[in-house]
Protein backbone atom coordinates (compact mmCIF):
# COMPACT_ATOMS: atom_id res chain seq x y z
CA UNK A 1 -101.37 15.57 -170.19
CA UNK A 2 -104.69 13.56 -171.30
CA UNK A 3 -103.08 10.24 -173.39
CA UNK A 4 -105.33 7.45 -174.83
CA UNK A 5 -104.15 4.25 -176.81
CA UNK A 6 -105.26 3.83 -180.04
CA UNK A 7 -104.22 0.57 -181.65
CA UNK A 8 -100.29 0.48 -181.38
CA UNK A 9 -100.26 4.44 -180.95
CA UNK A 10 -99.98 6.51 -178.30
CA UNK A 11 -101.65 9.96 -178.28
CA UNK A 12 -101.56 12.93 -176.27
CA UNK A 13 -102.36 16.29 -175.77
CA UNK A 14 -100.72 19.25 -174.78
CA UNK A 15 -101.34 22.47 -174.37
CA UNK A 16 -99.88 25.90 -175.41
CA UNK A 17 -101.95 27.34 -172.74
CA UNK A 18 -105.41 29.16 -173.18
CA UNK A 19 -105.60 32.69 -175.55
CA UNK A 20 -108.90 35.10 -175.62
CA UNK A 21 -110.79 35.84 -178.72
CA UNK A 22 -114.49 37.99 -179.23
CA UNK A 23 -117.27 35.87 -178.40
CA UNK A 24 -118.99 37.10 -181.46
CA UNK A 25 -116.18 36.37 -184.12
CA UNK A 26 -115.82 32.93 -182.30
CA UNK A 27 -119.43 31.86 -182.67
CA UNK A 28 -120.32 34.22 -186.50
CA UNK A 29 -123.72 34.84 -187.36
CA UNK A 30 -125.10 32.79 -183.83
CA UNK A 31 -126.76 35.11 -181.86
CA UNK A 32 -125.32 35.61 -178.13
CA UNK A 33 -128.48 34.56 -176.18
CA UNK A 34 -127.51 31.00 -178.21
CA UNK A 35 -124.17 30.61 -177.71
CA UNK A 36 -123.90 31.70 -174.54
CA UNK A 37 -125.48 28.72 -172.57
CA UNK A 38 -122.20 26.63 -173.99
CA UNK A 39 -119.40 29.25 -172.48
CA UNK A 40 -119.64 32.22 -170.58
CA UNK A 41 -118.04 36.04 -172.23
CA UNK A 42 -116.03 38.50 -170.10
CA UNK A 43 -117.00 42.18 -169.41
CA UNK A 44 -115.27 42.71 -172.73
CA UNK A 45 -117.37 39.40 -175.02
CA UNK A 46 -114.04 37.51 -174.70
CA UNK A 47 -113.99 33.94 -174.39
CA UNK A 48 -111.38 31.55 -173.16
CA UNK A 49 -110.14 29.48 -176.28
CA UNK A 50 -107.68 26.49 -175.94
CA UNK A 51 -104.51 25.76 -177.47
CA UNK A 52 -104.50 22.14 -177.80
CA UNK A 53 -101.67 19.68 -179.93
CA UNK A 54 -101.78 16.20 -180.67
CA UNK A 55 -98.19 13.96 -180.11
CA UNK A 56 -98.81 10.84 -181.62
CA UNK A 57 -96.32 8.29 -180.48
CA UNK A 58 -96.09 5.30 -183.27
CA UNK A 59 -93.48 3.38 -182.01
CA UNK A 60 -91.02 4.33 -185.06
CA UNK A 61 -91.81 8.61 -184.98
CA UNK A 62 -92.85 10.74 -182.64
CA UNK A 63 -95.54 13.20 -184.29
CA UNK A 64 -96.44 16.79 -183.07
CA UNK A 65 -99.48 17.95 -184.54
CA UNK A 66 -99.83 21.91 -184.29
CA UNK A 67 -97.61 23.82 -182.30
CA UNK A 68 -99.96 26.80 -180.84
CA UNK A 69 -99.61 30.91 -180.83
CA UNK A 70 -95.57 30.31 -179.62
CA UNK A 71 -93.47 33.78 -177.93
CA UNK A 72 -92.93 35.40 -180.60
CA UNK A 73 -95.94 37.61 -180.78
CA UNK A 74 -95.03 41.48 -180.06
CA UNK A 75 -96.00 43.40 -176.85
CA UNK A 76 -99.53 44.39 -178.21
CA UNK A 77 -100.25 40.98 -179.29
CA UNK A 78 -99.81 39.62 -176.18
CA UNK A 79 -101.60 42.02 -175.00
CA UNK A 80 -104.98 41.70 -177.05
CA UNK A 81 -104.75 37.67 -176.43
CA UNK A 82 -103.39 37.39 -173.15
CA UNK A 83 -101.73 34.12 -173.91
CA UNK A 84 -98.62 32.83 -172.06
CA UNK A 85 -96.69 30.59 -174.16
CA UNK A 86 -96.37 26.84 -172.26
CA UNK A 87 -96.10 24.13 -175.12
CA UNK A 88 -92.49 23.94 -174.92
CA UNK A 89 -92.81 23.19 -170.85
CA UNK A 90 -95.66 21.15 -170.80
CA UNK A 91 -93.36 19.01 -173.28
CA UNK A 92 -91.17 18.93 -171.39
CA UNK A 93 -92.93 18.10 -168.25
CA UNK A 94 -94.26 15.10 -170.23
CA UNK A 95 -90.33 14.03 -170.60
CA UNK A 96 -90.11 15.31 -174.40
CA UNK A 97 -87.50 17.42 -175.38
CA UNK A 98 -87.24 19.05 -178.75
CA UNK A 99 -85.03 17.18 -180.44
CA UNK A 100 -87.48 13.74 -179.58
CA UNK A 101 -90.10 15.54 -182.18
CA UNK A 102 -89.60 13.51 -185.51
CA UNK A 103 -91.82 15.19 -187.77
CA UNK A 104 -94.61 18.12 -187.02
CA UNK A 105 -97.14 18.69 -189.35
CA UNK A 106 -99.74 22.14 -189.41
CA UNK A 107 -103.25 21.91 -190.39
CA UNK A 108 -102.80 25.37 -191.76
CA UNK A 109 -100.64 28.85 -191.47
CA UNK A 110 -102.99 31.22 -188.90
CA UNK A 111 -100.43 32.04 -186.19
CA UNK A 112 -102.22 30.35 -183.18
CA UNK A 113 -101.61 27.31 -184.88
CA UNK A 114 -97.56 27.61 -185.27
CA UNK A 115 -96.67 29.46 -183.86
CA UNK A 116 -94.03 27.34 -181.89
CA UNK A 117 -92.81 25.89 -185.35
CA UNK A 118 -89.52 28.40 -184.85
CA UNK A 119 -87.88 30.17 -182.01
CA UNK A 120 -86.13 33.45 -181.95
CA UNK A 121 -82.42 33.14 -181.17
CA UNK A 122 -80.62 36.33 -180.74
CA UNK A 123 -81.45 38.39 -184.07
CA UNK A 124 -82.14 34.64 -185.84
CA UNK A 125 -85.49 32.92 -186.38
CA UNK A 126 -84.29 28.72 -186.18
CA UNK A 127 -86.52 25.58 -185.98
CA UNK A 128 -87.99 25.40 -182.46
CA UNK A 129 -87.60 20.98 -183.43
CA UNK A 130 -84.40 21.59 -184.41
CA UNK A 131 -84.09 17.25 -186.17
CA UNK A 132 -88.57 17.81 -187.65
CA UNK A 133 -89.40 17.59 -190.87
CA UNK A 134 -92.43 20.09 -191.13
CA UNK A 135 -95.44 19.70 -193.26
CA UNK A 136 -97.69 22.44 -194.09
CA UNK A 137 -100.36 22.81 -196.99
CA UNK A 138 -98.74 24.41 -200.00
CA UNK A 139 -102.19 26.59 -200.78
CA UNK A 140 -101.82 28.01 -197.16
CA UNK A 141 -98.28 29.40 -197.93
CA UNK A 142 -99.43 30.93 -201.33
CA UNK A 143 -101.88 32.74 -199.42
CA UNK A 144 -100.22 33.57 -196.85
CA UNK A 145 -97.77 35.28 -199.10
CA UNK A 146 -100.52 37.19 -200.46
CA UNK A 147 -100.86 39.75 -197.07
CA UNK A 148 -104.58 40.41 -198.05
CA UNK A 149 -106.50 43.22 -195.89
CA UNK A 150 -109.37 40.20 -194.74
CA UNK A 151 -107.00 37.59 -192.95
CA UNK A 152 -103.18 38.65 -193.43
CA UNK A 153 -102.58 39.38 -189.14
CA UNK A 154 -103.34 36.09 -189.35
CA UNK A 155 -100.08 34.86 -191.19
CA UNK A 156 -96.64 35.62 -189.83
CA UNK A 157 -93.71 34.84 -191.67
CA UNK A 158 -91.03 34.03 -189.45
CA UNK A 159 -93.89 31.34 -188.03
CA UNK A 160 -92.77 29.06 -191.18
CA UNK A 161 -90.99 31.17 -193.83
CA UNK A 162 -87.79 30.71 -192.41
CA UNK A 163 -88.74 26.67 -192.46
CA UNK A 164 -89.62 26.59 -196.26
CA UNK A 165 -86.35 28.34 -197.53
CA UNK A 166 -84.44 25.90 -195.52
CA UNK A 167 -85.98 22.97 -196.66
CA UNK A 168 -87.20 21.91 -193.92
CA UNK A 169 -91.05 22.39 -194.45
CA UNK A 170 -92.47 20.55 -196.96
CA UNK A 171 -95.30 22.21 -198.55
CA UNK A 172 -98.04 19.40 -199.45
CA UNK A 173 -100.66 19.78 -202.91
CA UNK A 174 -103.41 17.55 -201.66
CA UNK A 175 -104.75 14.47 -199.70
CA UNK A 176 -101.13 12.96 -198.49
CA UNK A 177 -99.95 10.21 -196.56
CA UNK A 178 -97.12 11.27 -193.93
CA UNK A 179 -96.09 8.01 -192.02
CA UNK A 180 -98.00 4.51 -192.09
CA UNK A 181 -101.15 5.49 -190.09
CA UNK A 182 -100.83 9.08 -190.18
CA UNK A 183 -102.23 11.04 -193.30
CA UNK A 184 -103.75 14.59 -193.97
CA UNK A 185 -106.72 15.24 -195.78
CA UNK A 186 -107.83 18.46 -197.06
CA UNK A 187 -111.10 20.44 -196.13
CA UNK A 188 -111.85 24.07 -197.24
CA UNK A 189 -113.82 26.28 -195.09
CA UNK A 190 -111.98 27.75 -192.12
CA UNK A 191 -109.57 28.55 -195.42
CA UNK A 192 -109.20 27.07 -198.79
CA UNK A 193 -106.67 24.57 -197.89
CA UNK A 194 -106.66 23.67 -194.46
CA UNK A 195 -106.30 20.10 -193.86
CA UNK A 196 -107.00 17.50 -191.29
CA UNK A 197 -105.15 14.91 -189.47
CA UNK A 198 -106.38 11.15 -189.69
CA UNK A 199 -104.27 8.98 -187.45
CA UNK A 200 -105.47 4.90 -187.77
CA UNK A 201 -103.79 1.99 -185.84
CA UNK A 202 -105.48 -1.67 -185.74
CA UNK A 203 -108.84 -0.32 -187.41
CA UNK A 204 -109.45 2.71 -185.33
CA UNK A 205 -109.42 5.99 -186.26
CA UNK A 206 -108.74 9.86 -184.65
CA UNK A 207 -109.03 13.18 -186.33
CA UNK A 208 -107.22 15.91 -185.44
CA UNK A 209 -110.17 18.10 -187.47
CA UNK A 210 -108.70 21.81 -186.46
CA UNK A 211 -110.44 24.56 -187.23
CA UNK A 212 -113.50 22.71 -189.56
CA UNK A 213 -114.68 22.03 -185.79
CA UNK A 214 -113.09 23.94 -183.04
CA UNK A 215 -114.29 23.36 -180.09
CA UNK A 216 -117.23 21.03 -178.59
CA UNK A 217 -119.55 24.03 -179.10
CA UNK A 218 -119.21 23.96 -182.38
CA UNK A 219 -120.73 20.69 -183.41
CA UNK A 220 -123.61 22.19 -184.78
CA UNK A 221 -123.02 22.23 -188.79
CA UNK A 222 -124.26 25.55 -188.88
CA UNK A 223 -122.62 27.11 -185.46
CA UNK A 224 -119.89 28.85 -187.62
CA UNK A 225 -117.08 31.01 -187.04
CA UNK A 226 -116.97 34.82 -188.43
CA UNK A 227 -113.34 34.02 -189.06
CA UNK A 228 -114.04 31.27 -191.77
CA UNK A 229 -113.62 32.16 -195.42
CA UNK A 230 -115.45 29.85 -196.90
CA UNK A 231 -118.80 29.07 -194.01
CA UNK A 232 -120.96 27.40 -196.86
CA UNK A 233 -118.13 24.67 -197.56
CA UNK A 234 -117.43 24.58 -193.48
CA UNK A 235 -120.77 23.34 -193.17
CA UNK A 236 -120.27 21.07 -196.17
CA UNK A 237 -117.75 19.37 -194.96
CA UNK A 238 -118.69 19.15 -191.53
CA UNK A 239 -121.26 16.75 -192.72
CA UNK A 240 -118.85 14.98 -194.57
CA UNK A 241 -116.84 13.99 -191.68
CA UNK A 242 -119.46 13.57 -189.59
CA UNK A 243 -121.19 10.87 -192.46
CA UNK A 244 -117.99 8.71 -191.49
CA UNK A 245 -116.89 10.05 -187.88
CA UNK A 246 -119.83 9.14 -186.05
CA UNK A 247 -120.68 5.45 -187.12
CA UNK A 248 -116.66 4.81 -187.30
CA UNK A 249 -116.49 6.13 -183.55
CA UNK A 250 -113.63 8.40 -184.73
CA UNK A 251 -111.74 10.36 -181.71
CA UNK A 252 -111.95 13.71 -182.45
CA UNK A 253 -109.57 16.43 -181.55
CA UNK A 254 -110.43 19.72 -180.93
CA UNK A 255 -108.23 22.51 -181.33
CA UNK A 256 -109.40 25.31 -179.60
CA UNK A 257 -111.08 23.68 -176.70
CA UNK A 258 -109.97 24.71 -173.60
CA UNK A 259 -112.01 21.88 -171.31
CA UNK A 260 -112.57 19.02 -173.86
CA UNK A 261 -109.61 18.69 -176.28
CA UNK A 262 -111.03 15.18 -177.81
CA UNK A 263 -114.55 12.98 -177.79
CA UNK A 264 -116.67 10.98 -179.56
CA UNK A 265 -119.39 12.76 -181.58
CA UNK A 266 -122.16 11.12 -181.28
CA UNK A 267 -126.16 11.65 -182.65
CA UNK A 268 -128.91 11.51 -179.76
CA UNK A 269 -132.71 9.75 -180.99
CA UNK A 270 -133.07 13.19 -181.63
CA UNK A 271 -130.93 13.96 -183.83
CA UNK A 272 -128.91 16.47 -181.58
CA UNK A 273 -125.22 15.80 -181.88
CA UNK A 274 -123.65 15.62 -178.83
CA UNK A 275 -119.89 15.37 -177.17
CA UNK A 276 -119.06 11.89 -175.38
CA UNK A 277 -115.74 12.66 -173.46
CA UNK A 278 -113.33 9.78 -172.89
C-alpha cells in the first residue's frame, strides 16, 4: 500500500490486482520491436496490466478514485483476463472498510475501471460503498447506453446502472469541482468524455490522469493505445497536461501500471520524457 503526503492529504494506492491484455492493442500502431524493450509479452502477446486506485484521505472525506475490473465478470471473462479480484481485501488490509468510503468518483465507464462500484447480492446488484456518493461523466453513460459494435464489451450495466437509477451516481456535464481540493477535468481521447482527477493541498498538485496516460510506457505523446477512440486528441491532450505537469512537479497516477502506479514526469536535456519514481 504505497501512501505519500501531499499538503494536508493523504494518498494511497491500492490495487485490484493485475489483468492481461494483447500487447499490440495495449501499445496501437507501435511496432513490437519498440515496445517491447519497456515490458516483456507472453507466448500468447499478453502483457501484465495493473489495476491501480487512488484513496485520497482529506481529513473531512475519504475519496476512492476508480474501483478496478470487480467479480462480477462471467466465467469466460475471467478467463480471457485472468484477473482475481483483490480491491476489496487490500482495503481492507489497509484498515478501510466499505462503509469508511465517502465519495468514489470514475474517470470513465470501461469495466476495468468499476468494476467494484456494485456487488452482486443474491439475485441483486447493490452499491459495493454502500454510504458513497458516486460520480461518473454523464457523456460516458450516454454512450455506454448506446451498445455500439466498436467498444460496447467494454460497458456493463450492472457496473453503474443500478447506481444512476438509485440516485446515487451523479452523472457530471463538464470540468467539476467534487470536494475542496479534489476536482475532475475532462480530456477526450481514450473516449470522448473521460475525465481526470486533480487533487491539490498547500500548492501541490497530483493527477490521477487514467487512461490519457496508462502506464509509465506510455509517456511518449505518440505511444498510443489501439483501444482509444479518439488517438489524435490523446496526443493533444497529453501535451496539454504535460505543458503544466512537468514544471508544476505534478504526481501522476497511473492506472494501469502494474510496477509504477505514480511519478514525476520529467523532460531529460534531451528532450526524452522520463519517469522519476517517488
Amino acid at each position: 500500500m504505497p501512501t505519500h503526503s501531499l499538503g494536508d492529504f493523504e494518498l494511497s494506492i491500492f490495487s485490484d490486482g493485475t489483468y492481461f491484455l494483447d500487447g499490440g492493442a495495449f501499445f496501437g500502431v507501435v511496432p513490437k520491436v519498440m515496445w517491447e524493450k519497456r515490458v516483456q509479452a507472453d507466448e500468447k502477446n499478453r502483457v501484465t496490466t495493473g489495476l491501480n486506485s487512488l484513496l485520497v484521505r482529506t481529513g473531512e472525506k475519504n475519496i476512492l478514485v476508480e474501483t478496478g475490473i470487480g467479480n462480477k465478470l462471467s466465467e469466460k471473462q475471467v478467463k480471457i483476463y485472468g484477473n482475481t479480484p483483490q480491491l476489496l481485501d487490500n482495503l481492507a488490509a489497509g484498515g478501510i472498510a466499505p462503509d469508511d468510503i465517502d465519495i468514489v468518483i470514475n474517470s470513465h465507464l470501461h469495466f476495468d475501471h468499476c468494476g467494484w462500484n456494485t456487488i452482486r447480492r443474491g439475485d441483486q446488484i447493490v452499491p459495493a460503498f454502500p454510504r458513497a456518493k458516486y460520480y461518473a461523466p454523464a457523456g460516458e453513460y450516454e454512450h455506454g447506453c448506446l451498445q455500439l459494435e466498436r467498444d460496447r464489451v467494454s460497458y456493463l450495466d450492472e457496473n453503474y446502472g443500478p447506481l444512476i437509477r438509485s440516485g446515487q451516481m451523479t452523472l457530471l456535464r463538464g470540468d467539476d469541482e467534487i470536494v475542496p481540493g479534489v476536482s475532475v477535468r475532462v480530456l477526450p481521447g481514450h473516449t470522448a468524455h473521460m475525465q481526470a482527477v486533480i487533487v491539490e493541498s498547500d500548492g501541490r498538485r497530483a493527477c490521477y490522469i487514467s487512461d490519457l496516460i496508462p502506464t509509465t510506457y506510455h509517456l511518449d505523446v505518440t505511444w498510443v493505445m489501439a483501444f482509444d477512440l479518439f488517438p489524435l486528441d490523446t496526443i493533444a491532450n497529453r501535451q496539454r497536461v504535460y505543458q503544466e505537469a512537468i514544471p508544476q512537479k505534478w504526481l501522476m497516477v497511473f492506472t494501469h501500471d502494474p510496477q509504477t502506479p505514480w511519478a514525476f514526469v520529467e523532460k531529460t536535456d534531451e528532450g526524452k520524457l522520463v519517469a522519476r519514481a517517488i
